[in-house]
N, C-alpha and C. Protein backbone atom coordinates (compact mmCIF):
# COMPACT_ATOMS: atom_id res chain seq x y z
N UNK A 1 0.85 -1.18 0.00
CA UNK A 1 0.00 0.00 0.00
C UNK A 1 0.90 1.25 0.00
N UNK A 2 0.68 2.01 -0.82
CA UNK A 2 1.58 3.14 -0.80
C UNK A 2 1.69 4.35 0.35
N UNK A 3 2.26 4.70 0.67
CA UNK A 3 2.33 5.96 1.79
C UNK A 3 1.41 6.64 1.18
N UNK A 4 0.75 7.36 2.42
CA UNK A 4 -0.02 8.63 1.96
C UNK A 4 0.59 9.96 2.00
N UNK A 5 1.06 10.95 1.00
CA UNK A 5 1.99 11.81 0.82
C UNK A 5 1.31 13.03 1.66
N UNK A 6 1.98 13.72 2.60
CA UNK A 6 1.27 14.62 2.68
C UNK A 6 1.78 16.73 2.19
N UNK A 7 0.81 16.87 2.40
CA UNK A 7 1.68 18.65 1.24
C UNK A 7 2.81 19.06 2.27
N UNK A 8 3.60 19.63 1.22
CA UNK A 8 4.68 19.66 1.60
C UNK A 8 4.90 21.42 2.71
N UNK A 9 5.56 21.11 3.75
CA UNK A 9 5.37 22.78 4.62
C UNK A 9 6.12 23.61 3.77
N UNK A 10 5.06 24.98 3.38
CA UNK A 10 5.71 25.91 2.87
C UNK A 10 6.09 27.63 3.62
N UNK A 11 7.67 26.82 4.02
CA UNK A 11 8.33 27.74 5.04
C UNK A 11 8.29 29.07 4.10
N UNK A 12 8.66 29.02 3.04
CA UNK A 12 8.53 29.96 2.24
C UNK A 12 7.56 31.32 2.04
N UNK A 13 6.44 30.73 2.43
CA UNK A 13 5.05 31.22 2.08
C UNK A 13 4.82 31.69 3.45
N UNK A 14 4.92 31.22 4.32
CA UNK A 14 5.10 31.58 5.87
C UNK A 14 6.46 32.95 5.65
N UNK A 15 7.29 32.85 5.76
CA UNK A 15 8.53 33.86 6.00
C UNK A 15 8.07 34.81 5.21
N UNK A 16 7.39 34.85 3.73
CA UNK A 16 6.99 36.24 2.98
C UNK A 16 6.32 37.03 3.37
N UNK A 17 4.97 36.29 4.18
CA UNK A 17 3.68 36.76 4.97
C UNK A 17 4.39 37.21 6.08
N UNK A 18 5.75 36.52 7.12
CA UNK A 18 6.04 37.46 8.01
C UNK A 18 6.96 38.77 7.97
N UNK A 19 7.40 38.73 6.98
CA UNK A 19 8.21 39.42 6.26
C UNK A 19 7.33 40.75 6.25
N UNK A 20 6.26 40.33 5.17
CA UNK A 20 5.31 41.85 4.65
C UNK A 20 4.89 42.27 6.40
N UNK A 21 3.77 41.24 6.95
CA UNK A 21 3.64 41.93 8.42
C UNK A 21 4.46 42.82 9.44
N UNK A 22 5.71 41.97 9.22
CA UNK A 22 6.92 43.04 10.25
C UNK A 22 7.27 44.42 9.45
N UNK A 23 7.20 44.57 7.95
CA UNK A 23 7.65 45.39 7.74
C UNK A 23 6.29 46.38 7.76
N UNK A 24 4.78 46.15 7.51
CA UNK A 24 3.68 47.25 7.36
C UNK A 24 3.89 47.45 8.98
N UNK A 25 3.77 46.60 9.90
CA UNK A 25 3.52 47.20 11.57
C UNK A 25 4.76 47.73 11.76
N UNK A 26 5.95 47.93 11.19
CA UNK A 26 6.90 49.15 11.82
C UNK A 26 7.02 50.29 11.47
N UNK A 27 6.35 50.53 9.52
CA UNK A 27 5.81 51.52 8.80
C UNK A 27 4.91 52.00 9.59
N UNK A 28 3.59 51.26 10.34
CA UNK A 28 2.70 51.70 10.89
C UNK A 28 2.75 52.60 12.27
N UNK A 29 3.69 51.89 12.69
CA UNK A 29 4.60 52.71 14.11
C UNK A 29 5.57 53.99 14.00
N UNK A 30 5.69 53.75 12.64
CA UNK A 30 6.90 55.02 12.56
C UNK A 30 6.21 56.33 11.93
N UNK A 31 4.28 55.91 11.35
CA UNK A 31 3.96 56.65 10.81
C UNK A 31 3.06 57.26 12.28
N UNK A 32 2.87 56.72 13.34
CA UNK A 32 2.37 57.49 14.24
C UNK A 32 3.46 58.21 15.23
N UNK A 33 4.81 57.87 14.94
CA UNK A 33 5.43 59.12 15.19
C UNK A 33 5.63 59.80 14.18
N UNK A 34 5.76 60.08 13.21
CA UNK A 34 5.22 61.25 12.46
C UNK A 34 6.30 61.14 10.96
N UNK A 35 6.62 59.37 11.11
CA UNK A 35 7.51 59.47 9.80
C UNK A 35 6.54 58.22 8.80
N UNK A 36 5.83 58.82 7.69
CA UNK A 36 4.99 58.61 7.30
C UNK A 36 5.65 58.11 5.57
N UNK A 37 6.77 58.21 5.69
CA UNK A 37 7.95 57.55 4.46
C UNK A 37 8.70 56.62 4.37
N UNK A 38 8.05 55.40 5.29
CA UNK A 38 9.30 54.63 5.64
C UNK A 38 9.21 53.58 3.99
N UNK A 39 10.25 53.22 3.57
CA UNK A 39 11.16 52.25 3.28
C UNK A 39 11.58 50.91 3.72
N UNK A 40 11.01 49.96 2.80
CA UNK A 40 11.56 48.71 3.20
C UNK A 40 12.77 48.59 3.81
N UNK A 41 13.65 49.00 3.03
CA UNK A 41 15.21 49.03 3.12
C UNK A 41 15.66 50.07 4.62
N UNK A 42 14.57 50.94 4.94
CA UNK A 42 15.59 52.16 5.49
C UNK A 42 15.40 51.39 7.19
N UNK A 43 15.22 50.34 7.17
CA UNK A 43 15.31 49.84 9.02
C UNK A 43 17.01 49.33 8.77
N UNK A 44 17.29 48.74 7.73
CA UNK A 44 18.87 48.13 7.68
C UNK A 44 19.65 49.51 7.31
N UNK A 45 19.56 50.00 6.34
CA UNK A 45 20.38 50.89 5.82
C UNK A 45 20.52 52.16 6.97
N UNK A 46 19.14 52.38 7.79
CA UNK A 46 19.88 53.72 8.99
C UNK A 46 20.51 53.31 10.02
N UNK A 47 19.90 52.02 10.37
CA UNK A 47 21.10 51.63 11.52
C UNK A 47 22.55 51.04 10.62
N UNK A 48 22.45 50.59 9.85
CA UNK A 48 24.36 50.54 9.70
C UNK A 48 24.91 52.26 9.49
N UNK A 49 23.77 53.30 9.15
CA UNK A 49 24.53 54.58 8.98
C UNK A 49 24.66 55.23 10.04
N UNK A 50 23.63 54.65 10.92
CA UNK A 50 23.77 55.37 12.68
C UNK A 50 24.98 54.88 12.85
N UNK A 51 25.84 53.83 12.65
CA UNK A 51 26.82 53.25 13.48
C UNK A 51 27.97 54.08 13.20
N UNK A 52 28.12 54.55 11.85
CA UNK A 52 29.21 55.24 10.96
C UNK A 52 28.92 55.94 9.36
N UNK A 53 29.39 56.84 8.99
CA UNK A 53 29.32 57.11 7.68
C UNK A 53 29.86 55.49 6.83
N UNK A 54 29.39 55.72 5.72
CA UNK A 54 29.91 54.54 4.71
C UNK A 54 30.15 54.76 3.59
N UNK A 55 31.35 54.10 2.64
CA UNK A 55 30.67 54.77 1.49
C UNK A 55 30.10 54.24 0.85
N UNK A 56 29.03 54.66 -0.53
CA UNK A 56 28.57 54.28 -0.99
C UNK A 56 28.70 52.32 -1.61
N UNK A 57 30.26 52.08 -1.69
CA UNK A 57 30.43 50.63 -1.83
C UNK A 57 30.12 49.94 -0.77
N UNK A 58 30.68 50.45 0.54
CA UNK A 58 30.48 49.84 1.54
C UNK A 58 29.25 49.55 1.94
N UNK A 59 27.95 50.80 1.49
CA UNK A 59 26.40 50.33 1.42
C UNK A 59 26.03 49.30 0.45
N UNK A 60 26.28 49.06 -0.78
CA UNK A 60 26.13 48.41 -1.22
C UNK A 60 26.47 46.83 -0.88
N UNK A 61 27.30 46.63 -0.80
CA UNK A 61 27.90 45.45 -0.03
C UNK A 61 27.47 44.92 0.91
N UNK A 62 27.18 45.62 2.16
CA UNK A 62 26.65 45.30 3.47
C UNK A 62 25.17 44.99 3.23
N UNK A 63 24.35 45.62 2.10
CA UNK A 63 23.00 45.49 1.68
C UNK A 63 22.87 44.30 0.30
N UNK A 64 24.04 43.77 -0.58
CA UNK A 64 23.75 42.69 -1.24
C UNK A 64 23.10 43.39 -2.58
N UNK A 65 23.69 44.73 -2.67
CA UNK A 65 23.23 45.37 -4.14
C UNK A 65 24.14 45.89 -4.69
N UNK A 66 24.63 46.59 -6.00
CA UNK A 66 25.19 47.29 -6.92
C UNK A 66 25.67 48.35 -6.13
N UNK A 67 26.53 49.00 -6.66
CA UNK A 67 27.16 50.32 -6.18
C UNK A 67 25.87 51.42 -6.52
N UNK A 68 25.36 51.02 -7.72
CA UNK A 68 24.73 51.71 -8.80
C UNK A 68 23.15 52.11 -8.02
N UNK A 69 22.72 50.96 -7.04
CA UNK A 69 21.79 50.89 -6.75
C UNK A 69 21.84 51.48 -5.22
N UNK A 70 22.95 51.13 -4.59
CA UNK A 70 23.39 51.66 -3.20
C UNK A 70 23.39 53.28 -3.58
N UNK A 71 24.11 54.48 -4.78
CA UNK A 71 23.71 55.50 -4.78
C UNK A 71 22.28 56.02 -5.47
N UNK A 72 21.51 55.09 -5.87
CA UNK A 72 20.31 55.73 -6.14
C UNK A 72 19.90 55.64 -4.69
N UNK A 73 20.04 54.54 -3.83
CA UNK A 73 19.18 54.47 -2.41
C UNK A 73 19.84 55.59 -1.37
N UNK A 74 21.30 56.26 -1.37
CA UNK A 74 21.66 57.19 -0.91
C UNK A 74 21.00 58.37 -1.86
N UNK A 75 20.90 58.71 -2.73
CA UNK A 75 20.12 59.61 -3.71
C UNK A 75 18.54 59.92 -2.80
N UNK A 76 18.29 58.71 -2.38
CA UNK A 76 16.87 58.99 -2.17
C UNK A 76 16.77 59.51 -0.65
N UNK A 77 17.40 59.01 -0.06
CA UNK A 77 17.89 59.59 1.64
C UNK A 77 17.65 60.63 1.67
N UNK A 78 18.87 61.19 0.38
CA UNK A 78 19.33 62.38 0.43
C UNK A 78 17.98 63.62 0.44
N UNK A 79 17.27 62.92 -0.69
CA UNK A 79 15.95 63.51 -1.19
C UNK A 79 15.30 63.75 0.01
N UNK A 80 14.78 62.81 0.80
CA UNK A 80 14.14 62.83 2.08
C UNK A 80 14.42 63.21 3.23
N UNK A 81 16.15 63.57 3.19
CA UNK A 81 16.65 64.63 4.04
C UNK A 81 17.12 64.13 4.93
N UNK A 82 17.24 62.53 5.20
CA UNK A 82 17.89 61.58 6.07
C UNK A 82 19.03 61.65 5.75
N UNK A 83 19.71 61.69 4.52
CA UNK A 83 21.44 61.62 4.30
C UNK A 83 22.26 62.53 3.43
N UNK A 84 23.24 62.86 3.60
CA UNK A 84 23.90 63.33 2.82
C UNK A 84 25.28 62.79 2.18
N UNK A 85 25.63 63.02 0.85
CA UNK A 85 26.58 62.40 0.64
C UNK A 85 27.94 63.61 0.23
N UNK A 86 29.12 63.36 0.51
CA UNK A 86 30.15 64.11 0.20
C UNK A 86 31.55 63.19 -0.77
N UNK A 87 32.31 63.87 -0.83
CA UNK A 87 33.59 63.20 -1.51
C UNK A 87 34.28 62.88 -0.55
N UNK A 88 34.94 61.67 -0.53
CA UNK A 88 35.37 61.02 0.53
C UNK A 88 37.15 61.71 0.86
N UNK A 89 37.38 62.13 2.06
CA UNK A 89 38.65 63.00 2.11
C UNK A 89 40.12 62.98 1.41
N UNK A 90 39.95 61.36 1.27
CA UNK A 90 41.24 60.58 0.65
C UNK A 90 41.06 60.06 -0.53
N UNK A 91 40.49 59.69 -0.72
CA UNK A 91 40.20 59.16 -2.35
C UNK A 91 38.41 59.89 -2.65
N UNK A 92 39.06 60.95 -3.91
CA UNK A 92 37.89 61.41 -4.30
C UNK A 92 37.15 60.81 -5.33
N UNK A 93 36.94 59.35 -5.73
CA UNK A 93 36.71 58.36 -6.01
C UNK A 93 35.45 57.93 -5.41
N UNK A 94 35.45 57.90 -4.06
CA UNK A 94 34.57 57.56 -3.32
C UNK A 94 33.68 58.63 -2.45
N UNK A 95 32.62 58.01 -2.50
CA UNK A 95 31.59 58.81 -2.21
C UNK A 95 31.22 58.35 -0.51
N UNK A 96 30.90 59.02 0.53
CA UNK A 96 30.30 59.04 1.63
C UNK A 96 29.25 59.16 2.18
N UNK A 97 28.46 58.28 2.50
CA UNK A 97 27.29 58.39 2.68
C UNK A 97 26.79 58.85 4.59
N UNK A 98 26.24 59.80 4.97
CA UNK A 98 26.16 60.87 6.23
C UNK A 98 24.71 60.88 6.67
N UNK A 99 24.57 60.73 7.47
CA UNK A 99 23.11 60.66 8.53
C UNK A 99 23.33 62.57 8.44
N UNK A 100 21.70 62.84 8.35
CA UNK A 100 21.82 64.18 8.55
C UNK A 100 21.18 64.02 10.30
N UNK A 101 21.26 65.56 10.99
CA UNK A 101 20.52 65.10 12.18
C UNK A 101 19.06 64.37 12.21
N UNK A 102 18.21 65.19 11.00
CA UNK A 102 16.72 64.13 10.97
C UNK A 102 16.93 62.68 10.76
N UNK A 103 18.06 62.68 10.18
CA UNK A 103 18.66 60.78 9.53
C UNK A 103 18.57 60.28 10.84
N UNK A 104 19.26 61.06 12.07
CA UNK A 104 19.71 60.27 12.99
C UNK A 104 18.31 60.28 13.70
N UNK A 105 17.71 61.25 14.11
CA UNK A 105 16.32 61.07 14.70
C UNK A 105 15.36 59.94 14.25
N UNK A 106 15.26 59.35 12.51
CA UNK A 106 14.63 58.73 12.38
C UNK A 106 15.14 57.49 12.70
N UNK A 107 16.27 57.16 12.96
CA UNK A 107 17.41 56.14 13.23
C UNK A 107 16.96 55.20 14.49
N UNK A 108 17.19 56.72 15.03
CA UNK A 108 16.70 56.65 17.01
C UNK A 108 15.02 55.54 16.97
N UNK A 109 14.14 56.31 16.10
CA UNK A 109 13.08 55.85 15.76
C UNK A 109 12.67 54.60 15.71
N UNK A 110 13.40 54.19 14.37
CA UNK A 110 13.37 52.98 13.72
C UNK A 110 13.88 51.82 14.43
N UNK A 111 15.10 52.37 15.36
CA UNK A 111 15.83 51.04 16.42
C UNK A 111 14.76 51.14 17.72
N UNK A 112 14.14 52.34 17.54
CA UNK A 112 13.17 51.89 19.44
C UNK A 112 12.07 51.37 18.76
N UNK A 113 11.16 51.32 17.61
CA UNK A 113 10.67 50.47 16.83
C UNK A 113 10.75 48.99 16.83
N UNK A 114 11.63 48.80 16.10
CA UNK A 114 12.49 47.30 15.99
C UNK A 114 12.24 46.78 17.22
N UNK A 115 12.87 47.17 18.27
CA UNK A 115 13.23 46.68 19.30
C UNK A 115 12.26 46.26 20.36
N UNK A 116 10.91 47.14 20.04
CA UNK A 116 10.17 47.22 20.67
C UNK A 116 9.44 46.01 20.17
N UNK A 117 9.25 45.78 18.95
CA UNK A 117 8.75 44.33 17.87
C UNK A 117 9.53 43.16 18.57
N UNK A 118 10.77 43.16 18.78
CA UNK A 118 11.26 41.91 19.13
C UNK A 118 11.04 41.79 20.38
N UNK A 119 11.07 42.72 21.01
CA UNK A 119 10.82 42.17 23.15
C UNK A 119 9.20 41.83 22.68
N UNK A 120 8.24 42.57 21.80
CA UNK A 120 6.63 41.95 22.15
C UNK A 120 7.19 40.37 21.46
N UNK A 121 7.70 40.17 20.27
CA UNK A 121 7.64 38.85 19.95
C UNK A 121 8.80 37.94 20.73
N UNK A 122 9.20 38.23 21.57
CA UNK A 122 10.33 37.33 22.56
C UNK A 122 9.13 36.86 23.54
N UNK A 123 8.49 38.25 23.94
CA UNK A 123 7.48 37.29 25.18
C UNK A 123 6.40 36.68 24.94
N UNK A 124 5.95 36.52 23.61
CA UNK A 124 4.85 35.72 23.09
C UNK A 124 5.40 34.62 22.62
N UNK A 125 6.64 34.19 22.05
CA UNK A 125 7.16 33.04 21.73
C UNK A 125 7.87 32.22 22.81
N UNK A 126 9.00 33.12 23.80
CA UNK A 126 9.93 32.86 24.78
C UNK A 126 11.54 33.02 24.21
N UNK A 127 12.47 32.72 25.11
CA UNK A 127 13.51 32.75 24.25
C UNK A 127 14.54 31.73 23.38
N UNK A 128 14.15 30.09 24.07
CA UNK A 128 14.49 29.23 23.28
C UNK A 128 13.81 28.89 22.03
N UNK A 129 12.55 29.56 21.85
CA UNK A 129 11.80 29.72 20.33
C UNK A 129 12.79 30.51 19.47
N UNK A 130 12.79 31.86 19.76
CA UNK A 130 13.08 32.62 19.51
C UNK A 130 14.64 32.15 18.87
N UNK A 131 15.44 31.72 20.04
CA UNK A 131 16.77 31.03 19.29
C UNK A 131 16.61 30.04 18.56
N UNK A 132 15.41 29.10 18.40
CA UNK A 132 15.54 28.22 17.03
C UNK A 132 15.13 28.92 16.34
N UNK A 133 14.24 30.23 16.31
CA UNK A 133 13.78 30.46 14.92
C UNK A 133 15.23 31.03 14.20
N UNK A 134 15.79 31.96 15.09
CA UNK A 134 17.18 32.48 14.49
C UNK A 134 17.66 31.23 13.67
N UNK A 135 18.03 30.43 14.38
CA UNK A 135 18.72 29.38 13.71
C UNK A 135 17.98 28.90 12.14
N UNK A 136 16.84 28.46 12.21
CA UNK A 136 16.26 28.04 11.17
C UNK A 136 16.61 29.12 10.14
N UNK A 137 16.10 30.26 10.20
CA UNK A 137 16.47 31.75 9.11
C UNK A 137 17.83 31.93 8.83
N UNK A 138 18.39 31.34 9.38
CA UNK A 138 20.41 31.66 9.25
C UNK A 138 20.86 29.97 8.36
N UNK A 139 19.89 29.43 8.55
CA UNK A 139 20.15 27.91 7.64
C UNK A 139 19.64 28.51 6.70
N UNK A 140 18.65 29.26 6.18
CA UNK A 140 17.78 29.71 5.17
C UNK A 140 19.12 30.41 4.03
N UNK A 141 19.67 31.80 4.81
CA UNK A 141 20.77 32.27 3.99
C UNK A 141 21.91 31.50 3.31
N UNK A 142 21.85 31.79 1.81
CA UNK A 142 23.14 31.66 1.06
C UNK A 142 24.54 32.41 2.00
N UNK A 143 25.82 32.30 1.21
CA UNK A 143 27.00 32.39 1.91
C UNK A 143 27.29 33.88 1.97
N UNK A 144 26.32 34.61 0.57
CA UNK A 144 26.78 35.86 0.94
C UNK A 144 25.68 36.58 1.97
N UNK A 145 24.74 36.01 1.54
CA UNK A 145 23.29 36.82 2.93
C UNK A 145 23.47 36.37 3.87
N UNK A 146 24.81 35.34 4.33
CA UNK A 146 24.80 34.68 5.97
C UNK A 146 26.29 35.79 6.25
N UNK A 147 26.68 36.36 5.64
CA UNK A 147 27.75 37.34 6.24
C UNK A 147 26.85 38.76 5.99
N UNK A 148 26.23 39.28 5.62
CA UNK A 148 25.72 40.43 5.56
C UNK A 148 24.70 40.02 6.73
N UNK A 149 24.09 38.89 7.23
CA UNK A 149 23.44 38.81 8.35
C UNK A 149 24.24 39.43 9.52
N UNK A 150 25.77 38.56 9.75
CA UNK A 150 26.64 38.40 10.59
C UNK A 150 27.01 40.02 10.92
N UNK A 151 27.25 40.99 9.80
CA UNK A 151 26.85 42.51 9.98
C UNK A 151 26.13 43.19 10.50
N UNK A 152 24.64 42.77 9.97
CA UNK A 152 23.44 43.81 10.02
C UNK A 152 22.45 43.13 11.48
N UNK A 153 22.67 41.89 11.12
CA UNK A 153 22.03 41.51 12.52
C UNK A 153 22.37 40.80 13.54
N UNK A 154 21.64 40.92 14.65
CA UNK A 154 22.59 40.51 16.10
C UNK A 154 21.52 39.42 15.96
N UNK A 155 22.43 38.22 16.54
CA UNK A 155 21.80 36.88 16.93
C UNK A 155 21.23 37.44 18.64
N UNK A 156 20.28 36.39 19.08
CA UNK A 156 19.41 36.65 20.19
C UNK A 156 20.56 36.52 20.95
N UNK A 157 19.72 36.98 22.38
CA UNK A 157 20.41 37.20 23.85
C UNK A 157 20.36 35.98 24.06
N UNK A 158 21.41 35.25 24.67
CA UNK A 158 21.11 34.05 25.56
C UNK A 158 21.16 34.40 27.14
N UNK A 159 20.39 33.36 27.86
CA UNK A 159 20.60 33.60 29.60
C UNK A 159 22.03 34.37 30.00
N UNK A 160 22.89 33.58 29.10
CA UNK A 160 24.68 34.24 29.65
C UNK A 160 25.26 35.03 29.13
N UNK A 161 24.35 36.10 27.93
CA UNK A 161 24.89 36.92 27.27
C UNK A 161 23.91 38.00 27.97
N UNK A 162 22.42 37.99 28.58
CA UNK A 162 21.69 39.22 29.01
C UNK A 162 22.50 39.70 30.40
């Protein structure tokens, strides 16, 4: 008698749906403090610019896009008044990408945001959930999205790291 097959789990279809959710409820949070422009991209891209200027390669890289595409996305900052870019002091080659002070205010924003998303979803899951799900999503990444992880995002607290 043959096995009965059953459908196959689509982690996939799950991670897109949580994907779109985390990103409309932090749009939604950032638009009731009064930033009503958020950007997929701009929760990664202001905190690596809160940390330091970059330049434009170095955005690109750390984000897994073109140089080409890293200065249209500094282009658009710029537009919105979050960044500015200059010629880099030593090699005028390179371009620098600069938190203006609103950059950094929305920065401030976007990380008490975030942060505030992960402590509600730490205490609705717990924290050994929480560390397998990390794990499962870090099996998920290819070799170059598992080092741009290792950058952009912090693995959970454990008991001996809080």
């Amino acid at each position: 008698m043959p096995e009965k097959s059953s459908p196959p789990y689509l982690f996939g279809d799950l991670l897109a749906l949580a994907r779109q959710s985390w990103v409309a409820e932090i749009a939604l949070r950032l638009e009731r403090r009064g930033y009503a422009d958020y950007r997929r991209n701009d929760a990664g891209v202001l905190r690596l610019l809160s940390r330091a200027p970059v330049t434009v390669g170095v955005l690109g890289a750390a984000l897994g896009i073109t140089r080409q595409a890293a200065r249209k996305l500094a282009d658009a900052l710029e537009r919105r008044g979050y960044a500015r870019t200059e010629p880099d002091a030593r090699d005028a080659r390179r371009v620098n990408v600069l938190l203006t002070e609103e950059g950094r205010e929305y920065a401030r924003a976007i990380v008490e945001v975030v942060e505030g998303l992960n402590r509600e979803l730490a205490a609705r899951v717990g924290a050994d959930d929480l560390r397998a799900a990390d794990a499962v999503l870090r099996a998920t990444l290819d070799g170059d999205a598992a080092r741009r992880a290792e950058v952009l995002v912090m693995r959970p607290q454990t008991a001996d790291s809080a």
